[in-house]
Protein backbone atom coordinates (compact mmCIF):
# COMPACT_ATOMS: atom_id res chain seq x y z
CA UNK A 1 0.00 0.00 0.00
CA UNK A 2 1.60 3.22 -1.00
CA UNK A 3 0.35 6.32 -1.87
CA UNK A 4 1.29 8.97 -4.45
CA UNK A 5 3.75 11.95 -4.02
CA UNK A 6 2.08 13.81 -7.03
CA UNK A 7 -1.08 15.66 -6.70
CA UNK A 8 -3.61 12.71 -6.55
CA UNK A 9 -6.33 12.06 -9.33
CA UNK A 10 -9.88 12.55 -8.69
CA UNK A 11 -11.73 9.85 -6.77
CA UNK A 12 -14.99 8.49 -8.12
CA UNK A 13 -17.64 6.26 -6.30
CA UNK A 14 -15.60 2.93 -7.51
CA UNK A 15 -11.84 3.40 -6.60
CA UNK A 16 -10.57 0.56 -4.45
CA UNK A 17 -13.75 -1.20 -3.90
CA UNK A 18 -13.14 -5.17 -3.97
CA UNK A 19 -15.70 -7.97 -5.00
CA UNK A 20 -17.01 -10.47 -3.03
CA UNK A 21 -16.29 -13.81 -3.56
CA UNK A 22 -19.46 -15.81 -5.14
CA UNK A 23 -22.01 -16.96 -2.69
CA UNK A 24 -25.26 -19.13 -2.91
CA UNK A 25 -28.34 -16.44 -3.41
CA UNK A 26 -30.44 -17.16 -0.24
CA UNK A 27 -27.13 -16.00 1.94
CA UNK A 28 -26.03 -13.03 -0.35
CA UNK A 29 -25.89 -10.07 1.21
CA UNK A 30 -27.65 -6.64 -0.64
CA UNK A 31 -25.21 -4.68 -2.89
CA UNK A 32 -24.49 -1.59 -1.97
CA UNK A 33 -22.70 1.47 -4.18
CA UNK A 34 -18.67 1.32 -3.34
CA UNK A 35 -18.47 4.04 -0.43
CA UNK A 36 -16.09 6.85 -1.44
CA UNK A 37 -15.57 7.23 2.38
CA UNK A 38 -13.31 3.99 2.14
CA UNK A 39 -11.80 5.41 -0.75
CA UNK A 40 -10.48 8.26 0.52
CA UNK A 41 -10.12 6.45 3.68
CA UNK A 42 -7.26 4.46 1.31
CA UNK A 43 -6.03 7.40 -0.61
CA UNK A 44 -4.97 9.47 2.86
CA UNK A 45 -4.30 6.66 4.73
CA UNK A 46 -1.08 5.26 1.60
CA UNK A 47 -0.35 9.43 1.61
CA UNK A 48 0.55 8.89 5.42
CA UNK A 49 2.53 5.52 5.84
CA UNK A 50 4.81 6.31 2.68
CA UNK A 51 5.14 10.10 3.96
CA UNK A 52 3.39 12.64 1.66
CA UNK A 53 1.32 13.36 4.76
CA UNK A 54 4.63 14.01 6.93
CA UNK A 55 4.10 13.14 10.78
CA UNK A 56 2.70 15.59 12.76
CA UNK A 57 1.15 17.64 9.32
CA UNK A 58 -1.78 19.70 9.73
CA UNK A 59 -4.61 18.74 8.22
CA UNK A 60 -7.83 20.46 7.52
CA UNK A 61 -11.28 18.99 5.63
CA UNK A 62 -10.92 21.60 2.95
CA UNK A 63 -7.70 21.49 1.80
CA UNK A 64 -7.97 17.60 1.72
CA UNK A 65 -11.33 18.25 -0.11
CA UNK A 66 -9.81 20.01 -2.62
CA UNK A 67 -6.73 17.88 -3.10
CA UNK A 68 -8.55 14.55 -3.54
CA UNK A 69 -11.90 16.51 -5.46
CA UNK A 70 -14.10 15.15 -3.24
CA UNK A 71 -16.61 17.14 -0.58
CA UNK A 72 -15.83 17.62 2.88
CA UNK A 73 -18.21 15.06 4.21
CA UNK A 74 -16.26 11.82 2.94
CA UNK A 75 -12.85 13.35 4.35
CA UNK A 76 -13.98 14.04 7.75
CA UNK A 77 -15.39 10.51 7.62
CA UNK A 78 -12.07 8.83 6.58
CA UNK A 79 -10.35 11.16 9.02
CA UNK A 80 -12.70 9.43 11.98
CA UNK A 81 -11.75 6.09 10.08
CA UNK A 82 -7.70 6.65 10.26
CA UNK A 83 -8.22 8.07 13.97
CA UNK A 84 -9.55 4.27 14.77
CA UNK A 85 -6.37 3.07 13.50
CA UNK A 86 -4.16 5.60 15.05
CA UNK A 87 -2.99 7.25 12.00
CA UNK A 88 -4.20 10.66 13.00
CA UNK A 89 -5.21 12.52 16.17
CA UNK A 90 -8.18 15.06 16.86
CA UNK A 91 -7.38 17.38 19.20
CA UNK A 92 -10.36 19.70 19.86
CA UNK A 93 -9.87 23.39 19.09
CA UNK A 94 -6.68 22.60 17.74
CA UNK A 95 -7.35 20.15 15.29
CA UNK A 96 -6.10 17.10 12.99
CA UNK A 97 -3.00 15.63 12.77
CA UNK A 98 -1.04 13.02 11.57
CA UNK A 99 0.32 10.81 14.29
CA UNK A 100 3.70 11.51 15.30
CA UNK A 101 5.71 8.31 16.41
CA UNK A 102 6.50 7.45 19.86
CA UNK A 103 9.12 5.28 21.65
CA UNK A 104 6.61 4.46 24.11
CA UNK A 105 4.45 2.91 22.30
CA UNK A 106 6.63 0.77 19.93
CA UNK A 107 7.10 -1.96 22.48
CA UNK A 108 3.25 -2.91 23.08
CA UNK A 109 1.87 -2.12 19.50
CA UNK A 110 4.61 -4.91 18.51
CA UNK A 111 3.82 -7.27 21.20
CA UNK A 112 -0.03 -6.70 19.78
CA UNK A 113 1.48 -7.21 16.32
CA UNK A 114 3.63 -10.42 17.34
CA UNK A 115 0.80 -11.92 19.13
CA UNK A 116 -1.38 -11.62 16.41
CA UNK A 117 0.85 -12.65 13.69
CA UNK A 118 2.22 -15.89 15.79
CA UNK A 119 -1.55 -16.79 15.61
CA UNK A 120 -2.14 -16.32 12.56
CA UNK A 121 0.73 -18.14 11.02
CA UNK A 122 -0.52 -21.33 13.13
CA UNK A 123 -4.36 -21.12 11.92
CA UNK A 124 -2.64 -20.88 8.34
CA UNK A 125 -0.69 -23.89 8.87
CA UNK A 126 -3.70 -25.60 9.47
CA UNK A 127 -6.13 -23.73 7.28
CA UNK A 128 -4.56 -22.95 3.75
CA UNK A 129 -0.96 -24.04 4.06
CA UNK A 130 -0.81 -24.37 0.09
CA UNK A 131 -2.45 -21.40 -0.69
CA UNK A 132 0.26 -19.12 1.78
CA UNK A 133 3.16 -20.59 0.30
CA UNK A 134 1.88 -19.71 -2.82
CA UNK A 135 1.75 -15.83 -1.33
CA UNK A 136 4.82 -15.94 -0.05
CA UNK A 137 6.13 -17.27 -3.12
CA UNK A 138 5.18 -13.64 -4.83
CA UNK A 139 6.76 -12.21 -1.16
CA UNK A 140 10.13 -13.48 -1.33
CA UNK A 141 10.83 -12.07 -4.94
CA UNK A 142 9.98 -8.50 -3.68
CA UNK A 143 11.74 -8.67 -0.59
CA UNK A 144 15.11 -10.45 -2.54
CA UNK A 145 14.78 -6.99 -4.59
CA UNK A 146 14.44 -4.45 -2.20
CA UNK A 147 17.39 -6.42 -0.62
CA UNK A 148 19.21 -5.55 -3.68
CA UNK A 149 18.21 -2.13 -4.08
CA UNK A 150 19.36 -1.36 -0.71
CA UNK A 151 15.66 0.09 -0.36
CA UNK A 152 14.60 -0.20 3.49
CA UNK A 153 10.86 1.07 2.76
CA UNK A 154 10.15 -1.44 0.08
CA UNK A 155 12.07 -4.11 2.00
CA UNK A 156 9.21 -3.04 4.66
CA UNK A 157 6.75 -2.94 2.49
CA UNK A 158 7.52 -6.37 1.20
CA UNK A 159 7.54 -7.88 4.44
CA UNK A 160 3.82 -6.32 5.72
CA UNK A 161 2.62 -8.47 2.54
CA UNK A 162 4.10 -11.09 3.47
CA UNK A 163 2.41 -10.66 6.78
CA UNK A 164 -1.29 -9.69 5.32
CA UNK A 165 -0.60 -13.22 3.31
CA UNK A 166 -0.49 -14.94 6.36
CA UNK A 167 -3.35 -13.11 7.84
CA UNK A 168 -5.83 -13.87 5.06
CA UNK A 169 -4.88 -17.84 4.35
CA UNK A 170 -5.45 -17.79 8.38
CA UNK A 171 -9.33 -18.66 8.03
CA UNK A 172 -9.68 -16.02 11.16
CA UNK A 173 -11.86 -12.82 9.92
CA UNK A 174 -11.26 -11.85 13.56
CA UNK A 175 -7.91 -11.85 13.36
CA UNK A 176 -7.77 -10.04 10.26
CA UNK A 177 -10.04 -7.40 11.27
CA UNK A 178 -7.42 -6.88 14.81
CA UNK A 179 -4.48 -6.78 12.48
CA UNK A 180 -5.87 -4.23 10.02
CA UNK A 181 -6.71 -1.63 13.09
CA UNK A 182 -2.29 -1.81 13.51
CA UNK A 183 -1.06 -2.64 10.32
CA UNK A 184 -0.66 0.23 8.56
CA UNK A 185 0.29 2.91 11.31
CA UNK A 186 3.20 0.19 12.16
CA UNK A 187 4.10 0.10 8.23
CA UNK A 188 3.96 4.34 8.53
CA UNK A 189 6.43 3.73 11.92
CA UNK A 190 8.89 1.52 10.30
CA UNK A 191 8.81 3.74 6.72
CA UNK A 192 9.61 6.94 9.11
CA UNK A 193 12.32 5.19 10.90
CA UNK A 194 13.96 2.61 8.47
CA UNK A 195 16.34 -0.39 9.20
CA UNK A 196 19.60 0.53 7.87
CA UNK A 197 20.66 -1.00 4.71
CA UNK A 198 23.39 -3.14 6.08
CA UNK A 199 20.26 -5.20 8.20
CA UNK A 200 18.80 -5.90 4.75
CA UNK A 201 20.21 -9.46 4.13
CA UNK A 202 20.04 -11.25 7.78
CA UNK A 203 16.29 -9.47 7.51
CA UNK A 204 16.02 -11.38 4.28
CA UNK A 205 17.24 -14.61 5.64
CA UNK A 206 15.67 -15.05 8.30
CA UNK A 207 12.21 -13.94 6.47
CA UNK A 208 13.50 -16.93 3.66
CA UNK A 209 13.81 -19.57 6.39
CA UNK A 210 10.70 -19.02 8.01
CA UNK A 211 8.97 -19.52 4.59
CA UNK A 212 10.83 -22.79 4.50
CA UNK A 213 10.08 -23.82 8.06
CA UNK A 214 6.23 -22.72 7.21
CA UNK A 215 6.03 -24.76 3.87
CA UNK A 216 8.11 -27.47 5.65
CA UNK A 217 5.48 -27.77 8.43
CA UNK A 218 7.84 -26.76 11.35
CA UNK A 219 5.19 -24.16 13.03
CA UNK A 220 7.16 -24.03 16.24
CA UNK A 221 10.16 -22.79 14.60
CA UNK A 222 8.31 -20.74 11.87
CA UNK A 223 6.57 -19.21 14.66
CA UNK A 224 9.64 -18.46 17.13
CA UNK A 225 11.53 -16.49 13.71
CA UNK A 226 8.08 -14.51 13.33
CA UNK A 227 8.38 -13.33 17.04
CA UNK A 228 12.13 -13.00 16.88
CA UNK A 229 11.62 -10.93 13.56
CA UNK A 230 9.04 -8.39 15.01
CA UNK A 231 10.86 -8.18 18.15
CA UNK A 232 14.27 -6.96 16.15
CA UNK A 233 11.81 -4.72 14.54
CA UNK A 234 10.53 -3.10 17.32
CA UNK A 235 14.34 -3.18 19.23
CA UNK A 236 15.41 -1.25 15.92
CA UNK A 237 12.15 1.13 15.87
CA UNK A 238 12.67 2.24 19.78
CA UNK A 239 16.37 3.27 19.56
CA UNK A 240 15.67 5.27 16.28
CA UNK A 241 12.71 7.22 18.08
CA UNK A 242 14.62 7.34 21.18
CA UNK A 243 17.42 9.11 19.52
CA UNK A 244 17.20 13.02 19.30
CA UNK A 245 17.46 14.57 16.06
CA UNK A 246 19.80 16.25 14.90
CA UNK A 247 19.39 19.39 13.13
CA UNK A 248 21.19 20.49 9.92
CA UNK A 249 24.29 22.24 10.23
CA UNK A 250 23.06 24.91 7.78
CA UNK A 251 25.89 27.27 6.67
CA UNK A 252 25.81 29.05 9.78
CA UNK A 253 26.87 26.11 11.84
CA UNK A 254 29.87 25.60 9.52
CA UNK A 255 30.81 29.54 8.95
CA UNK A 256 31.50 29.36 12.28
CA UNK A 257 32.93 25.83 12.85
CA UNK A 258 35.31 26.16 9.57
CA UNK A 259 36.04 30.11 10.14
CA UNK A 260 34.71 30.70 6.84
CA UNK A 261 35.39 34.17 5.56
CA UNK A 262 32.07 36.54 5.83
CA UNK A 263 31.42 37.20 2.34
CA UNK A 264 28.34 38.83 1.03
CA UNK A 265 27.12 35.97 -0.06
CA UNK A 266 27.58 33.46 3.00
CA UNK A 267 25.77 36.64 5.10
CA UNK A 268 22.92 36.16 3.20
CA UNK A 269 22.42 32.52 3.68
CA UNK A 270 23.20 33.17 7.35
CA UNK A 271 20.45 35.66 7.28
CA UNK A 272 17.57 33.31 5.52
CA UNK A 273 18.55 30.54 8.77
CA UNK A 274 18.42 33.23 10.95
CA UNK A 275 14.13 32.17 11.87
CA UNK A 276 15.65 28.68 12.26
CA UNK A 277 18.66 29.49 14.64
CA UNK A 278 15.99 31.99 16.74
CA UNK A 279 14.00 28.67 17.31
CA UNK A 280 16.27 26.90 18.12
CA UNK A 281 17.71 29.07 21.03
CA UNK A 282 15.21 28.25 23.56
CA UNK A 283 15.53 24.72 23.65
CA UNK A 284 19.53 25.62 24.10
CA UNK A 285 18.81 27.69 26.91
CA UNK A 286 16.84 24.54 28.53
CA UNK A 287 19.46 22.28 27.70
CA UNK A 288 22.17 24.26 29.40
């Protein structure tokens, strides 16, 4: 699931609805019209895990409106929709917001996600064994090129495929449904805060050998590399949140750690960081 970094097209009534699979006519359910509210549900919710929709943006109805081409009433219905899932917060009289990522939280949102996953891997062993090593199949090709590419957020990508593969050969709506709520603000999380290329390949491995253990029938040990997969995830996910940023240099910072001559030129970048520097005096003070 990714969404696009250009301006987005227009939505209709259609976009990203998916079929139903066949069922006898006594039990079918009524059709209803495709609801635009899940597709620009999708639309903001891709815009947010792969970043368009930076953490912590503002976002307002009307400008969203007018991006997407849509009325106000289906985006402040997705917005309710992505709060469910975490992806943005309401504050009242201040507003919307993407979520911003917190160390606190990456330790029981991955325990939730381990748990779940575990159990779903075992109900597919049992369920549709053939039909999730056919998935993974499709998986292992993606993730063996974003291993290539050095490319951290497909690698991640990838992988949360692999995972939704698992979750619907499971035979567990309910677990589905649980996973959904998490799945893509932990995608967003881990596309924010990447695993650095170097992790790539033991990632890979270990991702190959629990497709082998799974399509082998070794659950146990497919199961303990799931949970000893998400919980390198979330070790890697807390330090990089739990690390303070570090702010550009800028050409101020190095005028005055290189002694650079003052030139006309080098004053006036100095001068367009100047807001920057002023902002960045208070939290100096605090510090010392």
């Amino acid at each position: 699931m990714t969404g696009s970094r250009g301006l987005p097209v227009p939505l209709r009534a259609g976009d990203g609805a998916a079929r139903r699979s066949p069922a006898p006519a006594s039990l079918r359910p009524l059709e209803r019209a495709p609801s635009l509210t899940d597709a620009v549900a999708e639309r903001l919710r891709g815009m947010i895990v792969d970043g368009t929709l930076a953490p912590g943006a503002a976002l307002t109805e009307a400008s969203l409106a007018d991006t997407l081409r849509v009325s106000k009433t289906p985006v402040r219905e997705a917005l309710a929709l992505l709060k469910a899932e975490g992806l943005v917060t309401i504050a009242p009289h201040r507003g919307t917001f993407v979520f911003q990522p917190s160390p606190d939280e990456i330790e029981p949102i991955c325990a939730h996600w381990a748990t779940l996953a575990v159990a779903a891997l075992r109900a597919t062993a049992v369920n549709d064994p053939h039909g999730a090593a056919t998935a993974l199949r499709g998986v292992r090709e993606r993730l063996a090129a974003a291993r290539d590419a050095m490319d951290a957020a497909a690698f991640a990508c990838a992988e949360a495929d692999l995972h939704a593969a698992l979750f619907a050969c499971c035979g567990n709506p309910f677990l589905g449904d649980a996973y959904r709520l998490v799945a893509a603000k932990i995608l967003a999380i881990r596309i924010a805060a990447p695993e650095p290329a170097a992790a790539l390949p033991a990632a890979d491995a270990e991702l190959h050998a629990l497709a082998v253990d799974l399509t082998a029938g070794r659950v146990d040990a497919a199961s303990a590399r799931l949970e000893a997969r998400i919980r390198a995830i979330a070790r890697h996910l807390g330090a990089a949140l739990a690390a303070p940023a570090k702010a550009p240099i800028g050409h101020f910072g190095a005028m005055l750690l290189g002694w650079e001559a003052l030139t006309e030129e080098s004053l006036l970048l100095v001068l367009d960081e100047m807001p920057t520097l002023l902002a960045l005096l208070p939290k100096a003070v605090l510090l010392n």
